[in-house]
Protein backbone atom coordinates (compact mmCIF):
# COMPACT_ATOMS: atom_id res chain seq x y z
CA UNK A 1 -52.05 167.09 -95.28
CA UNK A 2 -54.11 167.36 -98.57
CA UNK A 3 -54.42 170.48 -99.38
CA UNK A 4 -52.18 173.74 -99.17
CA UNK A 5 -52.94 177.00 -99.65
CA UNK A 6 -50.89 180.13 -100.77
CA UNK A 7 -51.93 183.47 -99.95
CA UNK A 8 -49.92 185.78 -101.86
CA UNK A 9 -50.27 188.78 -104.86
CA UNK A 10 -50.16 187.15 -108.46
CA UNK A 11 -49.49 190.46 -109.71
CA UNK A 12 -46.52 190.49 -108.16
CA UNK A 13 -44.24 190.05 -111.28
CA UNK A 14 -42.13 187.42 -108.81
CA UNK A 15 -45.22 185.62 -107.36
CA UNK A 16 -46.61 183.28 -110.25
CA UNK A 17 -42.83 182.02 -110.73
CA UNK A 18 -43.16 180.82 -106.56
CA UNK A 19 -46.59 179.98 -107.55
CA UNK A 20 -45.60 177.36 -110.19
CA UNK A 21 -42.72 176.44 -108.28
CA UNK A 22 -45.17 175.41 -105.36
CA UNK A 23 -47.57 173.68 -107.29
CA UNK A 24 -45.07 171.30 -108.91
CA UNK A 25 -43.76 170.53 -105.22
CA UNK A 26 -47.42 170.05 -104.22
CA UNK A 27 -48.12 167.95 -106.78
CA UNK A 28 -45.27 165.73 -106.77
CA UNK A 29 -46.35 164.82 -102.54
CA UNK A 30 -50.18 164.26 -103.83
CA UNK A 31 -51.31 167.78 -101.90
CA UNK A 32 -53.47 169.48 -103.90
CA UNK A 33 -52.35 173.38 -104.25
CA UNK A 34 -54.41 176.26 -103.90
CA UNK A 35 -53.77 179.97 -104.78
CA UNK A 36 -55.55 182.82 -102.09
CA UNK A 37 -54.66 185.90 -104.36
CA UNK A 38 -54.54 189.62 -102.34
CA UNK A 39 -54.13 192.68 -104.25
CA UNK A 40 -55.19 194.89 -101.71
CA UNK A 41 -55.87 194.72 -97.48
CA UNK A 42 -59.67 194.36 -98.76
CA UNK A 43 -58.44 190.62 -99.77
CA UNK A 44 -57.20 189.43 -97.33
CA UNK A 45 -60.42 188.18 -95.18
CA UNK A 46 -61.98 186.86 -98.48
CA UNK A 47 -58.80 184.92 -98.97
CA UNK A 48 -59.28 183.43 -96.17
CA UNK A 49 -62.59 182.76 -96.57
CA UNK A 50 -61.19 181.05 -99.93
CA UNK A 51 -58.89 178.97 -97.84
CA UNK A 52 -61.33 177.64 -95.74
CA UNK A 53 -63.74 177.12 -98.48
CA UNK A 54 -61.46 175.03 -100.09
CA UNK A 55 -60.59 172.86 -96.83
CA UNK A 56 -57.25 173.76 -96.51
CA UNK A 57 -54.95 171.93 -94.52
CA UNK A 58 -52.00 174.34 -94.09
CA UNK A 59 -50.97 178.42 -95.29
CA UNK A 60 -48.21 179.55 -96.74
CA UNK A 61 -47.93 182.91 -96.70
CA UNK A 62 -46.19 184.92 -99.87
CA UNK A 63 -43.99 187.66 -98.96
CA UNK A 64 -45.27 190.28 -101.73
CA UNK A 65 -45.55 193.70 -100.35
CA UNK A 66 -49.21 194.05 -99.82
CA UNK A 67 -48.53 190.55 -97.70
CA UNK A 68 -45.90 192.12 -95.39
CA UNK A 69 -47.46 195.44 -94.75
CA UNK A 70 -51.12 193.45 -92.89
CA UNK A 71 -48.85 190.95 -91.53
CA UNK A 72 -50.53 191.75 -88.50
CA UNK A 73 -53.94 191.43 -89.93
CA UNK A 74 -52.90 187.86 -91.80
């Protein structure tokens, strides 16, 4: 794995704490972070989309509010 991707809500005044918390991690194995930001259900395909543009190798999937209530959508 190479790349990682988080799909989460940086507005979520917990979220860019993970965030920086995962990138370090990432960093430190030589995977190369990416952040898949969803405000809103409207996000979430285009984060995807982001995701895939950006040839990630693996999801991990935030647990903000907005994330939890389309889990079945995600």
């Amino acid at each position: 794995m190479s790349r990682m991707a988080l799909l989460d809500n940086i507005r979520n005044r917990s979220v860019p704490a993970q965030w920086d918390e995962m990138k370090r991690a990432a960093l430190a194995l030589g995977i190369q972070p990416q952040l898949c930001d969803v405000h809103r259900p409207d996000d979430i395909e285009a984060a995807f989309k982001t995701a895939i543009a950006g040839r990630a190798d693996a999801l991990s999937v935030g647990n903000d509010s907005v994330v939890i209530a389309n889990r079945r959508q995600i």
